[in-house]
Protein backbone atom coordinates (compact mmCIF):
# COMPACT_ATOMS: atom_id res chain seq x y z
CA UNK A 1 -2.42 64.75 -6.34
CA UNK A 2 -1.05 61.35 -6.59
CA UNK A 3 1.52 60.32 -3.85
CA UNK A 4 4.68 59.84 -5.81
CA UNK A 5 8.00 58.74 -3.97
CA UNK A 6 11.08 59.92 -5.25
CA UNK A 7 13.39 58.20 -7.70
CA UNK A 8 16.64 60.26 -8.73
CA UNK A 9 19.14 59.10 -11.00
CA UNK A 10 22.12 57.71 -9.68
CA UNK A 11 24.40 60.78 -10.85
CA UNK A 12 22.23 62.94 -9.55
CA UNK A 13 23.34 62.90 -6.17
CA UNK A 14 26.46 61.96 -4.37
CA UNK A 15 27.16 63.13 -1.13
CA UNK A 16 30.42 63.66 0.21
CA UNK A 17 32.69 60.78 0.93
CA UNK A 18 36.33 61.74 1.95
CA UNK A 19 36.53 65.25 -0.51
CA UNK A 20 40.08 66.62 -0.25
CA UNK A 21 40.53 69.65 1.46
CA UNK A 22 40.37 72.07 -1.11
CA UNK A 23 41.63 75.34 0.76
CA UNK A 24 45.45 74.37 1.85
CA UNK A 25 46.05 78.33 3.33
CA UNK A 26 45.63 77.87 6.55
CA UNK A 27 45.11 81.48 7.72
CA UNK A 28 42.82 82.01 4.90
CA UNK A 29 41.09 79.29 5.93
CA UNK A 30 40.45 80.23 9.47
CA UNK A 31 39.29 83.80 7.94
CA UNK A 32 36.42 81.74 5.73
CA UNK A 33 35.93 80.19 8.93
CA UNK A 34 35.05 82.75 11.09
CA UNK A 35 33.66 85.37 8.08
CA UNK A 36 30.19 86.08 9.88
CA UNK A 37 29.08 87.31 6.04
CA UNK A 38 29.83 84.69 3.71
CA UNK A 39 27.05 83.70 1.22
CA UNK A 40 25.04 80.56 3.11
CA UNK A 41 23.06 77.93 1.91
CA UNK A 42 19.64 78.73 1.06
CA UNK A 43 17.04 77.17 3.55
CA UNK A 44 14.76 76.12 1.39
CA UNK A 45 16.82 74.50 -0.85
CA UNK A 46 18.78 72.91 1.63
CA UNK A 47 15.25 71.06 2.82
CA UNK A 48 14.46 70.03 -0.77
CA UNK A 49 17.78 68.53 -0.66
CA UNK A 50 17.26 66.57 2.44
CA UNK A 51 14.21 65.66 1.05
CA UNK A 52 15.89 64.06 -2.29
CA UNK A 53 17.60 61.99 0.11
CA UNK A 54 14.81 60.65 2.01
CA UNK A 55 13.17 57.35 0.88
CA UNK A 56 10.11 58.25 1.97
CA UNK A 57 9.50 61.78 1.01
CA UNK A 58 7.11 62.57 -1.75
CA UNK A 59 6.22 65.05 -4.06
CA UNK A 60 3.84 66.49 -1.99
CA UNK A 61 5.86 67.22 0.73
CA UNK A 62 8.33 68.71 -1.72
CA UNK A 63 5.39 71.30 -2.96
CA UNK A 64 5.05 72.32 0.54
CA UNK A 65 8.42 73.14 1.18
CA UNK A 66 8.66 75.37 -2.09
CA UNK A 67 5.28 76.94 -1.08
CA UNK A 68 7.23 78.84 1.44
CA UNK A 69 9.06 80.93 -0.53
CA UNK A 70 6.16 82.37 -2.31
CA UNK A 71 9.05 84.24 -5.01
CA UNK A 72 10.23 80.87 -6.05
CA UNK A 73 6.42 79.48 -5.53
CA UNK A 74 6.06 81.80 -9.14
CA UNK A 75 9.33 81.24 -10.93
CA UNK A 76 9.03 77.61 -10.90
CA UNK A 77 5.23 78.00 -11.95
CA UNK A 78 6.52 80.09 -14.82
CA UNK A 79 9.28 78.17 -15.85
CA UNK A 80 7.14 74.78 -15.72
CA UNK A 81 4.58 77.11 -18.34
CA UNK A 82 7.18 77.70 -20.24
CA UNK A 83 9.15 76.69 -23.54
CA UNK A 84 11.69 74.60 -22.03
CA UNK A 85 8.98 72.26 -20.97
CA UNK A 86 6.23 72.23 -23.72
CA UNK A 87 3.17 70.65 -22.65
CA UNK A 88 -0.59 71.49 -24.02
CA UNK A 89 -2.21 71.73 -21.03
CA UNK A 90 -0.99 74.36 -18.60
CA UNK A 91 0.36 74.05 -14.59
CA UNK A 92 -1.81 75.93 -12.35
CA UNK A 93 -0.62 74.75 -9.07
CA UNK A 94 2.70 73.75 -7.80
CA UNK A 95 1.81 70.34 -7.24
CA UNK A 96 1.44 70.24 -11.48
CA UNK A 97 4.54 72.31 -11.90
CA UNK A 98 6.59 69.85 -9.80
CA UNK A 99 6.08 66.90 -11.58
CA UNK A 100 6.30 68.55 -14.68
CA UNK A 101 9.74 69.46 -13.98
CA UNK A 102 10.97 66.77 -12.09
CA UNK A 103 12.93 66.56 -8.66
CA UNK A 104 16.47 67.25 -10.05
CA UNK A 105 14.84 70.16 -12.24
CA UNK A 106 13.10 71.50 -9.21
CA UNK A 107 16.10 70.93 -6.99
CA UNK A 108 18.53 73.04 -9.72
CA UNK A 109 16.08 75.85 -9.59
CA UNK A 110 15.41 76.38 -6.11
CA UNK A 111 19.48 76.03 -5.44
CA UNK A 112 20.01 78.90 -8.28
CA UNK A 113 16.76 81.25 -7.88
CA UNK A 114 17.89 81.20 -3.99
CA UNK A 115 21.78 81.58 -4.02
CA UNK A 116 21.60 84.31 -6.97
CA UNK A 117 18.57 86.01 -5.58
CA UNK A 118 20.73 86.84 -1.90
CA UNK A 119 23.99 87.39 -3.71
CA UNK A 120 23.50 89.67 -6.54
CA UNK A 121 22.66 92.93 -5.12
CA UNK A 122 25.91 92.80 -2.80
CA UNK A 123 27.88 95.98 -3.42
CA UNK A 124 31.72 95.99 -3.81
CA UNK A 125 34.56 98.20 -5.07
CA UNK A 126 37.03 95.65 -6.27
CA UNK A 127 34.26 92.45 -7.19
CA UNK A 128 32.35 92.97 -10.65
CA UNK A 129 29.17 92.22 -9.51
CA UNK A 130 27.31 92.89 -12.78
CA UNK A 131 30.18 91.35 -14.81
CA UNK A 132 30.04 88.38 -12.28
CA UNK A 133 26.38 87.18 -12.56
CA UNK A 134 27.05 88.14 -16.41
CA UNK A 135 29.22 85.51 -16.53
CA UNK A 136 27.52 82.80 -14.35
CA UNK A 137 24.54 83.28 -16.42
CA UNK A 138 26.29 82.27 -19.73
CA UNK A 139 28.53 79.67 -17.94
CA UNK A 140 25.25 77.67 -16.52
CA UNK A 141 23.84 77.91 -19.88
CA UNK A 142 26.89 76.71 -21.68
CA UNK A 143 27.03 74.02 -18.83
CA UNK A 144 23.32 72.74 -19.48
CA UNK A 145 23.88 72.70 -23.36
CA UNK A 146 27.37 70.57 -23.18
CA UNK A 147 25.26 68.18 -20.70
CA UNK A 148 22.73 67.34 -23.16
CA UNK A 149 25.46 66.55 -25.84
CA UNK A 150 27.33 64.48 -23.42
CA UNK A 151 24.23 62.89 -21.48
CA UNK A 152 21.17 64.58 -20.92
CA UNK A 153 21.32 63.22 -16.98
CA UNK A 154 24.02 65.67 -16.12
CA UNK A 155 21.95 68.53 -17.51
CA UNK A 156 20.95 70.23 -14.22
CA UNK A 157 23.36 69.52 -12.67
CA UNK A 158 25.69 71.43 -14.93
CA UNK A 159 23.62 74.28 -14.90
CA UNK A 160 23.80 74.53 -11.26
CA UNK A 161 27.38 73.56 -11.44
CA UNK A 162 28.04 76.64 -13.80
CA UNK A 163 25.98 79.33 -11.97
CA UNK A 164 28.19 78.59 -9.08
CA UNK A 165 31.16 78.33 -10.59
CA UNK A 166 33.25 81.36 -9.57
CA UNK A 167 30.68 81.15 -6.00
CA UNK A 168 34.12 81.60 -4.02
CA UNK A 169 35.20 84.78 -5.55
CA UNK A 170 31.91 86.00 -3.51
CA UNK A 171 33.47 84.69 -0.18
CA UNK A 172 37.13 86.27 -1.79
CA UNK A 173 35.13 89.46 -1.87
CA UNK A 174 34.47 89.49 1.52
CA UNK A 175 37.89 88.53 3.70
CA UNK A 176 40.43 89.44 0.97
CA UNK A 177 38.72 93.02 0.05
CA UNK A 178 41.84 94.22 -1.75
CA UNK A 179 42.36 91.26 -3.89
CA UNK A 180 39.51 92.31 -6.55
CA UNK A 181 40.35 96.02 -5.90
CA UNK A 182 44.31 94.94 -7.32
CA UNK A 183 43.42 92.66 -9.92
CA UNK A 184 40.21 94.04 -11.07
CA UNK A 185 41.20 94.25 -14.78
CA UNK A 186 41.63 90.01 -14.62
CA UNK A 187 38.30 89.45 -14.08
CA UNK A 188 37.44 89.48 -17.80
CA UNK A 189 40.09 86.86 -18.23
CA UNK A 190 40.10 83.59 -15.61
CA UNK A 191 42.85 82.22 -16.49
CA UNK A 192 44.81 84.92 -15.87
CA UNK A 193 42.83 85.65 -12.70
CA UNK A 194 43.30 82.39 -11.05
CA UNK A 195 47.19 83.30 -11.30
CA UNK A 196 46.88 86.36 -9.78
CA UNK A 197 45.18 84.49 -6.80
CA UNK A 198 47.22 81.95 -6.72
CA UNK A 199 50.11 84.12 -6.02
CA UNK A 200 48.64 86.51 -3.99
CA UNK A 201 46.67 83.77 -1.38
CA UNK A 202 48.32 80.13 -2.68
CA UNK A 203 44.71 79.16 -3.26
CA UNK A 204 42.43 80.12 -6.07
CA UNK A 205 38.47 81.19 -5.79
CA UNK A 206 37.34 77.74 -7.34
CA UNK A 207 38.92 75.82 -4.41
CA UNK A 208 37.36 78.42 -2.01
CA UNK A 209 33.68 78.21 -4.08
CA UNK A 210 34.21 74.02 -3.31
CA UNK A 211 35.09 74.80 0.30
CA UNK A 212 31.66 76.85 0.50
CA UNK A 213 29.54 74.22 -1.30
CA UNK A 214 31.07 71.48 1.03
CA UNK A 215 30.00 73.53 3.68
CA UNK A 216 26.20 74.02 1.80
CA UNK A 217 26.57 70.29 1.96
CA UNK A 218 25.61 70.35 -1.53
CA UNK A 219 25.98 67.21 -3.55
CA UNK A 220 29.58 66.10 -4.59
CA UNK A 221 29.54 66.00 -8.27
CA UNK A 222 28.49 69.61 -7.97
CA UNK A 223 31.61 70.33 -5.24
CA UNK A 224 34.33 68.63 -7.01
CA UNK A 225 32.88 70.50 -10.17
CA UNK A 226 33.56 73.82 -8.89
CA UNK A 227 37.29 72.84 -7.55
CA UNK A 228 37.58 71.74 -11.13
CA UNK A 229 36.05 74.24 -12.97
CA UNK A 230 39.43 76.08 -14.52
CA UNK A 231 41.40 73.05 -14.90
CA UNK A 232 40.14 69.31 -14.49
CA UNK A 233 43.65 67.69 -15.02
CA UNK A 234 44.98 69.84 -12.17
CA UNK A 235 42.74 67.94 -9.62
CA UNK A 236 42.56 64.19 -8.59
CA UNK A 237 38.69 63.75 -9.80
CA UNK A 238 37.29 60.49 -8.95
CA UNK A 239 35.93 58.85 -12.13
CA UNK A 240 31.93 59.27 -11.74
CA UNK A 241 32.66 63.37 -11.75
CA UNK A 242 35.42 63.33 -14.25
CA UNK A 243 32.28 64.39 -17.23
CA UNK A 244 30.85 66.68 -15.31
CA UNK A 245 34.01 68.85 -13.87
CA UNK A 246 34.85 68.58 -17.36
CA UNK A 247 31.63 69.74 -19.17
CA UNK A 248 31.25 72.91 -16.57
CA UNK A 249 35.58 73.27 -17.46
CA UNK A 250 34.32 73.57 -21.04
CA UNK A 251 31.27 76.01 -19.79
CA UNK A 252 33.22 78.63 -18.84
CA UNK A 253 35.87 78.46 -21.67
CA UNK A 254 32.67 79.37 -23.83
CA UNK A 255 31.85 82.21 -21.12
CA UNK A 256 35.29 83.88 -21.37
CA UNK A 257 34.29 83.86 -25.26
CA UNK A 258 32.07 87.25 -24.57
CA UNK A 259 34.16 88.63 -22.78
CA UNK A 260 37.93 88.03 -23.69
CA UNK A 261 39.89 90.86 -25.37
CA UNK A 262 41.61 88.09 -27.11
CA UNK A 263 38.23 86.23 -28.94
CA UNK A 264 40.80 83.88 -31.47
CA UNK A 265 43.11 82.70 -28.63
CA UNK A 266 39.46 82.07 -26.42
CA UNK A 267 37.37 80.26 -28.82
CA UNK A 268 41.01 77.69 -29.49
CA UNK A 269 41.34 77.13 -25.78
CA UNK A 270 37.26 76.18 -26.06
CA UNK A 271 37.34 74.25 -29.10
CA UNK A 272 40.53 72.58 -27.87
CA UNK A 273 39.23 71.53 -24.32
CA UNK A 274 35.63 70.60 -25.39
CA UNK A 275 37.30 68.06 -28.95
CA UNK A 276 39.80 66.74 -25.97
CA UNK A 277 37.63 65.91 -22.99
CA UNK A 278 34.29 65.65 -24.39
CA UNK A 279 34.82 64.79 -28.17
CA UNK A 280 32.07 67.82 -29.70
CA UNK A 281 33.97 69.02 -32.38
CA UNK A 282 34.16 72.31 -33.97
CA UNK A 283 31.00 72.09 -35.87
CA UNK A 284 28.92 70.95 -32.78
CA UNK A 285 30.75 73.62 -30.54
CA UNK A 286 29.11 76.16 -33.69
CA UNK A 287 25.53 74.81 -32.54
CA UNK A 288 26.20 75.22 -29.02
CA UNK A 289 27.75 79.10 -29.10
CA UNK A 290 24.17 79.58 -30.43
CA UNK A 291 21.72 77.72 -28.23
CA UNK A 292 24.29 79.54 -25.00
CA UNK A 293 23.45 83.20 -26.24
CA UNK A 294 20.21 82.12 -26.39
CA UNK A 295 19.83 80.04 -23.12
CA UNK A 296 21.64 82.87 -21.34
CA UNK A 297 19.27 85.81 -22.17
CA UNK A 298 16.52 83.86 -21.10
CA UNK A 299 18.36 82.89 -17.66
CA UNK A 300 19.13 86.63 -17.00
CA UNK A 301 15.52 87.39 -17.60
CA UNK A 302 14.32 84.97 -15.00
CA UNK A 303 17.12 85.55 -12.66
CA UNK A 304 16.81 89.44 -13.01
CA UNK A 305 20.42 89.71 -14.11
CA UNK A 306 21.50 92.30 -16.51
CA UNK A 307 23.33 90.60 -19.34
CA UNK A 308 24.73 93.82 -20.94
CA UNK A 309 24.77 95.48 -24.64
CA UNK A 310 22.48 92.25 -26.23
CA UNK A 311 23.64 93.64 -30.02
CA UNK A 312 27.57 93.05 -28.85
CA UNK A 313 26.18 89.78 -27.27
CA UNK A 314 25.34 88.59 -30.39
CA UNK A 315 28.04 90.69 -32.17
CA UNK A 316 30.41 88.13 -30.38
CA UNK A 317 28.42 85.00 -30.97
CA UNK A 318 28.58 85.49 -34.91
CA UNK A 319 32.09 85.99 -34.64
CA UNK A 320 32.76 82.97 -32.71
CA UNK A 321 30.40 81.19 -34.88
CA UNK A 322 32.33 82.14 -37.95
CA UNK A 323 35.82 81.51 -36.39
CA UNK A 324 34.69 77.89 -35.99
CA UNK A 325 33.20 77.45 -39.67
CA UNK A 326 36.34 78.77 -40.80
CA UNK A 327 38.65 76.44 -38.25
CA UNK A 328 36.04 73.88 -39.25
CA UNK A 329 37.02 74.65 -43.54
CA UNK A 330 40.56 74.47 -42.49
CA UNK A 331 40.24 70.34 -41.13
CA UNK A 332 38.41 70.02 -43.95
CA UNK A 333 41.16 71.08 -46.28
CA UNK A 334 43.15 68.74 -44.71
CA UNK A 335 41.48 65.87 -45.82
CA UNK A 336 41.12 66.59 -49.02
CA UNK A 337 37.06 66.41 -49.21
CA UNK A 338 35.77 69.82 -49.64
CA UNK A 339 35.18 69.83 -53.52
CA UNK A 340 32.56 71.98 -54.62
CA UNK A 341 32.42 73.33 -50.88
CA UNK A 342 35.45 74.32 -50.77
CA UNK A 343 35.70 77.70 -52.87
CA UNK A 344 32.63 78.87 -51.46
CA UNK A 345 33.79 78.86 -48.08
CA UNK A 346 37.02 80.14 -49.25
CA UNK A 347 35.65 83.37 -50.27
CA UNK A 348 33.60 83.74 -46.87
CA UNK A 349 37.16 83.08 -45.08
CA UNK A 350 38.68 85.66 -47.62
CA UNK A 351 35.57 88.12 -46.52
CA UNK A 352 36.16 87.53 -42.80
CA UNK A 353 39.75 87.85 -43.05
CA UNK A 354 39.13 91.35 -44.72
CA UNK A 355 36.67 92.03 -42.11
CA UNK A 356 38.97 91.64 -38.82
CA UNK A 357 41.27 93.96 -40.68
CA UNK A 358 38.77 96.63 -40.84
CA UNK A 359 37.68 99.19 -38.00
CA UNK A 360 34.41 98.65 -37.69
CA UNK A 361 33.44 102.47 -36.97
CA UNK A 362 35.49 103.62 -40.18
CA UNK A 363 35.76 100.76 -42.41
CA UNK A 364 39.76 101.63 -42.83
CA UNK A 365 42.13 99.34 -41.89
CA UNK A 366 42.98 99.11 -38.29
CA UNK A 367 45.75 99.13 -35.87
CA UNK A 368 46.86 95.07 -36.18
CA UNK A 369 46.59 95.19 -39.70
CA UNK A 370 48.53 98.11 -39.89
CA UNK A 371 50.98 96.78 -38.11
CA UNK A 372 51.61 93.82 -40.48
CA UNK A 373 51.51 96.63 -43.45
CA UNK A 374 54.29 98.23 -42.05
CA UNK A 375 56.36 95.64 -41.65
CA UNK A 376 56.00 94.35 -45.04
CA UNK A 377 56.61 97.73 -46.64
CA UNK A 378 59.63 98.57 -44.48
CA UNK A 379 61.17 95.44 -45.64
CA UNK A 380 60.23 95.91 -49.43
CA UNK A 381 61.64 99.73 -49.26
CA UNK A 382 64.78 98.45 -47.65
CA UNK A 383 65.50 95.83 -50.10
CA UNK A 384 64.78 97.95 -53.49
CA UNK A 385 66.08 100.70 -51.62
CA UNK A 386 62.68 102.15 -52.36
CA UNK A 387 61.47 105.18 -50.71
CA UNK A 388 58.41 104.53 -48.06
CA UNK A 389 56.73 107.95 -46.85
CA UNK A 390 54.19 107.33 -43.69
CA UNK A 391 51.86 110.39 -42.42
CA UNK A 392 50.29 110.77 -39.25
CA UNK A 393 47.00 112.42 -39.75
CA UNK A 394 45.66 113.79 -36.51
CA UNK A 395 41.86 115.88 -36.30
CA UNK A 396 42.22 118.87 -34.54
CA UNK A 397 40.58 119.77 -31.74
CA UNK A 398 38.17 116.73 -31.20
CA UNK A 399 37.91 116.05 -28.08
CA UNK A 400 36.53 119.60 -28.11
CA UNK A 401 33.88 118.30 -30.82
CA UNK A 402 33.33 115.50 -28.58
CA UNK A 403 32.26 117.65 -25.45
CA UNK A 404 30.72 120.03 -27.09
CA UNK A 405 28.20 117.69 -29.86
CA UNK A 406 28.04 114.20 -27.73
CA UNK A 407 30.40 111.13 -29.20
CA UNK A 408 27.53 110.23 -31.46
CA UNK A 409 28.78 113.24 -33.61
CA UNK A 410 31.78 112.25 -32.92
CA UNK A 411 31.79 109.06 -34.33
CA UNK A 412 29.92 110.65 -37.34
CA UNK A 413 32.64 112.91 -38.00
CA UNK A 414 35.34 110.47 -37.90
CA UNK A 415 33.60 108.75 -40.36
CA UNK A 416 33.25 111.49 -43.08
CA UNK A 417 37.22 111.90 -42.29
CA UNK A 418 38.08 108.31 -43.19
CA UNK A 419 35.91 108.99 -46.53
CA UNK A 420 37.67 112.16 -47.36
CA UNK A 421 41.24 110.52 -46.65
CA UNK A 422 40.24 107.93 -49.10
CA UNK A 423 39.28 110.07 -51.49
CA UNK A 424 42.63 112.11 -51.47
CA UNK A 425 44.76 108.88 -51.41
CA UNK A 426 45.94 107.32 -54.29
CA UNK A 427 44.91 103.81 -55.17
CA UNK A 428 48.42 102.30 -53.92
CA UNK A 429 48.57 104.11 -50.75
CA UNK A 430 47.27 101.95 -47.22
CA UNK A 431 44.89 104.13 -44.91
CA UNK A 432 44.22 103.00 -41.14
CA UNK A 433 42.92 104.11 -38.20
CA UNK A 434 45.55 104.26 -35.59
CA UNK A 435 43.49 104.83 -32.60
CA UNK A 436 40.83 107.83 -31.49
CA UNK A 437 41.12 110.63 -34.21
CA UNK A 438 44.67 110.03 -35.66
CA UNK A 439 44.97 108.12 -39.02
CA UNK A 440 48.07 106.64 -40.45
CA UNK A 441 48.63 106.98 -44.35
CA UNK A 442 51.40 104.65 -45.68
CA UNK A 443 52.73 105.60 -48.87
CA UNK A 444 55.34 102.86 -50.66
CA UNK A 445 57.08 104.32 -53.33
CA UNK A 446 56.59 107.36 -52.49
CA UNK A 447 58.98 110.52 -52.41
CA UNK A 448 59.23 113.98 -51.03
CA UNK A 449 57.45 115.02 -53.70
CA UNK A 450 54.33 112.85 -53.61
CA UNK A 451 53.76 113.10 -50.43
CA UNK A 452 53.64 116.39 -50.54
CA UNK A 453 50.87 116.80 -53.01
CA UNK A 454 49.05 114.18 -51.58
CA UNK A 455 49.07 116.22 -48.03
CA UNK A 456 48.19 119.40 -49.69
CA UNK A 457 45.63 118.10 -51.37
CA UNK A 458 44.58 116.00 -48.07
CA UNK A 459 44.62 119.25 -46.00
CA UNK A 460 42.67 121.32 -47.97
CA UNK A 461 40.00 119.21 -48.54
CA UNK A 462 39.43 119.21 -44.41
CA UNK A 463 39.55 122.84 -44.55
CA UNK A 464 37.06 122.79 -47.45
CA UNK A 465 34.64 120.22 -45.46
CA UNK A 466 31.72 120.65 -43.72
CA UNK A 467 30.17 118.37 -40.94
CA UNK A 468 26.77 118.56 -39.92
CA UNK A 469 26.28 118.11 -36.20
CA UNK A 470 22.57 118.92 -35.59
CA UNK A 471 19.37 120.79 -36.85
CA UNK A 472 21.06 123.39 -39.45
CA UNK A 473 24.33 123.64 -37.49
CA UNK A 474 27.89 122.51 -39.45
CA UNK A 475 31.46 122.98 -38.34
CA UNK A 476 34.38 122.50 -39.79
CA UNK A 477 37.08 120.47 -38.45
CA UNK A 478 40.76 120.80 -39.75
CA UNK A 479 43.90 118.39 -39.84
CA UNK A 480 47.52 118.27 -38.56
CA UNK A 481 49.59 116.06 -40.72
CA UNK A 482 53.20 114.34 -39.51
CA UNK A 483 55.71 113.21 -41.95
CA UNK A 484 58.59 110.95 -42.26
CA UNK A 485 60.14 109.53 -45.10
CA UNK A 486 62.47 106.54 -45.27
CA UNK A 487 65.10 107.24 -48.59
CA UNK A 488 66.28 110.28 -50.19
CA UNK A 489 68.59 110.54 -47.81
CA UNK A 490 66.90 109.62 -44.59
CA UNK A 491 67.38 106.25 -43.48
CA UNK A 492 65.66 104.53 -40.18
CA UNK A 493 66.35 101.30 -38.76
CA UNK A 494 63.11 100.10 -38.41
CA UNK A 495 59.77 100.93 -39.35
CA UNK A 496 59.64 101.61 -34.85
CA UNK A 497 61.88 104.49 -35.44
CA UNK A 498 60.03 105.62 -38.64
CA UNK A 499 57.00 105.58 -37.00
CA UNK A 500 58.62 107.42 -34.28
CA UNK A 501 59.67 110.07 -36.47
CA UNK A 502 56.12 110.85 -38.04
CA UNK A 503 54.74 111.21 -34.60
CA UNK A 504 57.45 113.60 -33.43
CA UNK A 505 56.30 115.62 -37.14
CA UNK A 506 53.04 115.48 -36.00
CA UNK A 507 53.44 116.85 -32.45
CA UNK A 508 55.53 119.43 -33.83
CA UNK A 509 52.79 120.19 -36.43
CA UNK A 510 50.27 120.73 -33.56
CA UNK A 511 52.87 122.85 -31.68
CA UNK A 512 52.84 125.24 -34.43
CA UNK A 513 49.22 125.95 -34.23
CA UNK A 514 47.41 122.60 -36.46
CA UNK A 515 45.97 122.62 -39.69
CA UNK A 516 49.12 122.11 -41.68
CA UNK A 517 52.00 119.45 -42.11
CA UNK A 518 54.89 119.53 -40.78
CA UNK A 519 58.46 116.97 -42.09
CA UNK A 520 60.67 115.12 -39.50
CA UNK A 521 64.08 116.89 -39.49
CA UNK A 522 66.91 115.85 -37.36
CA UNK A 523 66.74 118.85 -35.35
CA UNK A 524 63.06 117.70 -34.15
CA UNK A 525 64.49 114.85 -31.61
């Protein structure tokens, strides 16, 4: 092989020159300090990295190094062989690999095969693991794809910068224990996460991952990356890292995507941060969700990480994707250009509206929707001074069901239900799925006396029912029914207290032995 000395672009490495102390809590400090098992700097990589500093050093030598580690002597053969760096002829030796990759490439993989390959079969009870490496998967992915948007020389650098992101909650793990264990419900949701260590330590686990990689004596741009990684603006970032604290920023915005309970509020923070800092705007940012789902299940393949449920992966991703075509439509609007355009993405907003209404396993309307249903109604009946009935509808027994048949039955049975309420509803009455196996029926207009043969009819069609539940074997599964009525006498002061009142019908109901309705009195409170 030909003697080639190493040339590395100019953002590629910076070493550290005066970095602010990023830990400020002193005691926690001296605990990093003296923590005999914090996650260290790999040695191999840490010679390769000498070795991109050294004038002299060659490709050669840096083939020998990585011939040490026979593991990462395969992955980077595999990875030079495949897709991401198409070539007709194939690599059979490292030396080929190497300088098919590059330096930086080969420097980015043996940091991240080495650092994830000693930290991700740690065990703790209050650190997500699984959910950890999860997320730094998808966050080095999104960090590579925003660097080639931005400029294709911070590309590995990113996606080491966003697999070792969050690299301090490791060390958290470790001499705060308890802090995970307390907050573990947080670590879906960074943000909120970073508060909670922020109060509980003064310090957050991005400083504290900066603080290790300044100890790794890993390159600058990659340190002050980290300590930036939640929020760029709240750190003094010299200029030449300003695009890269703020692409890996943006990296794990689109991370918390797949797993935020809140995906709208998510995907605006990321579409938001990335039109702000980096100027990719919401059609781009559609592009990139999909080239980061992608990226990230071929990461966890090569880094052995288990990425999860890959349907609800991708689930997510065409939610997010549609979000952004319809945020995208609504800009458009705004300027007036859309002609033709414009209707047809109207009805796919229309259809998408309708569809985040929906429960997915029923196909009634769910619990937020409902919500907004009620409110309307309530004010309607109280206006007109219009009578507004609402039933609880709860399946009896089920959890009995569930035990006994698997939740797969379950789930099968709760859909027949949903199909049998609708077809004893009338075509003006609103059916939802409150939560589990109770149903809310909201009927405007609607009287003593039509509710009542609604819920007749409504309970004996349950009793009537039959569910299959395996090879020739059916049950039957019956209803109790709560009802409340606002009008004809019976007045609430808000659809809280009518709601209320149902539910206190419906426990009564089950009280009484199920499988019949039962009407809020007075007397039930």
């Amino acid at each position: 092989m030909a003697t080639w000395k190493l040339v590395i672009h100019k953002k590629q490495i910076a070493m550290h020159d005066r970095l602010p102390s990023f830990v400020a809590n002193q005691a926690l400090k001296t605990r990093l300090d003296r923590c005999q098992d914090l996650p260290s700097s790999p040695v191999v990589a840490t010679r390769i990295l000498e070795l991109s500093l050294d004038p002299a050093a060659t490709l050669n030598k840096v083939a020998e190094t990585v011939s040490l580690d026979p593991a990462l002597t395969a992955k980077i053969l595999r990875i030079a062989n495949s897709s991401l760096y198409i070539c007709q002829s194939k690599a059979d030796n490292l030396d080929e690999a190497i300088t098919r990759i590059g330096l930086p490439g080969v420097l980015t993989l043996v940091l991240s095969f080495s650092v994830v390959s000693r930290q991700q079969h740690n065990s703790s009870v209050g650190l997500d693991y699984n959910l950890f490496w999860r997320r730094a998967v998808v966050t080095a992915a999104g960090a590579r794809q925003l660097g080639e948007l931005v400029d294709g020389a911070y590309a590995e650098d990113l996606y080491l910068a966003g697999l070792l992101q969050d690299v301090g909650m490791l060390a958290l793990d470790r001499v705060v224990p308890q802090l995970y264990r307390e907050h573990g419900a947080l670590q879906c949701d960074h943000r909120q996460l970073q508060g909670a260590e922020q109060g509980a330590l003064g310090t957050d686990h991005a400083a504290v991952g900066a603080w290790l990689l300044e100890r790794w004596n890993l390159p600058a741009q990659l340190v002050y990356a980290v300590a930036a990684s939640h929020d760029p603006d709240a750190l003094v970032v010299p200029p030449q890292f300003q695009t890269v604290a703020q692409c890996a920023a943006v990296a794990g915005d689109l991370a918390d995507i797949y797993w935020s309970e809140d995906l709208h509020t998510a995907l605006a923070h990321a579409i938001a941060r990335a039109r702000d800092w980096l100027g990719i705007e919401r059609d781009t940012l559609s592009r990139v969700v999909e080239a980061v789902a992608e990226e990230a299940r071929n990461s966890a393949v090569l880094f052995n990480v288990d990425v999860g449920d890959s349907t609800l992966m991708n689930s997510l991703m065409e939610q997010a994707k549609a979000i952004l075509m319809v945020r995208n439509l609504q800009a458009l609007q705004e300027t007036a250009s859309l002609n033709s355009a414009t209707e047809s993405l109207e009805s796919r907003t229309r259809e998408l509206e309708e569809q985040n209404r929906r429960d997915p396993l029923t196909g009634l309307y769910n619990r937020a929707y409902l919500d907004v249903v009620l409110e309307h109604e309530f004010e309607v009946a109280t206006a007109h001074g219009w009578p507004l009935a609402l039933a609880f509808v709860d399946l009896d027994h089920f959890k009995i069901v569930n035990d006994t048949y698997g939740h797969q039955a379950g789930d099968k049975i709760l859909r027949e239900a949903a199909a049998l309420l609708q077809q004893c509803a009338r075509a003006n009455d609103i059916l939802a799925r409150y939560g589990g196996e109770e149903f809310v029926l909201v009927l405007p207009g609607t009287g003593l006396a039509g509710v009542r043969l609604v819920c007749e009819r409504l309970l004996h069609a349950f009793r009537e029912a039959r569910h299959s539940v395996g090879d020739h074997q059916e049950i039957c599964v019956t209803t109790s029914v709560g009802i409340a009525i606002f009008g004809e006498g019976t007045y609430f002061p808000s659809i809280g207290a009518l709601l209320r009142a149902a539910d206190r019908a419906l426990y009564s109901a089950k009280r009484a032995g199920r499988n019949r309705e039962v009407y809020y009195r007075a007397d039930l409170d």
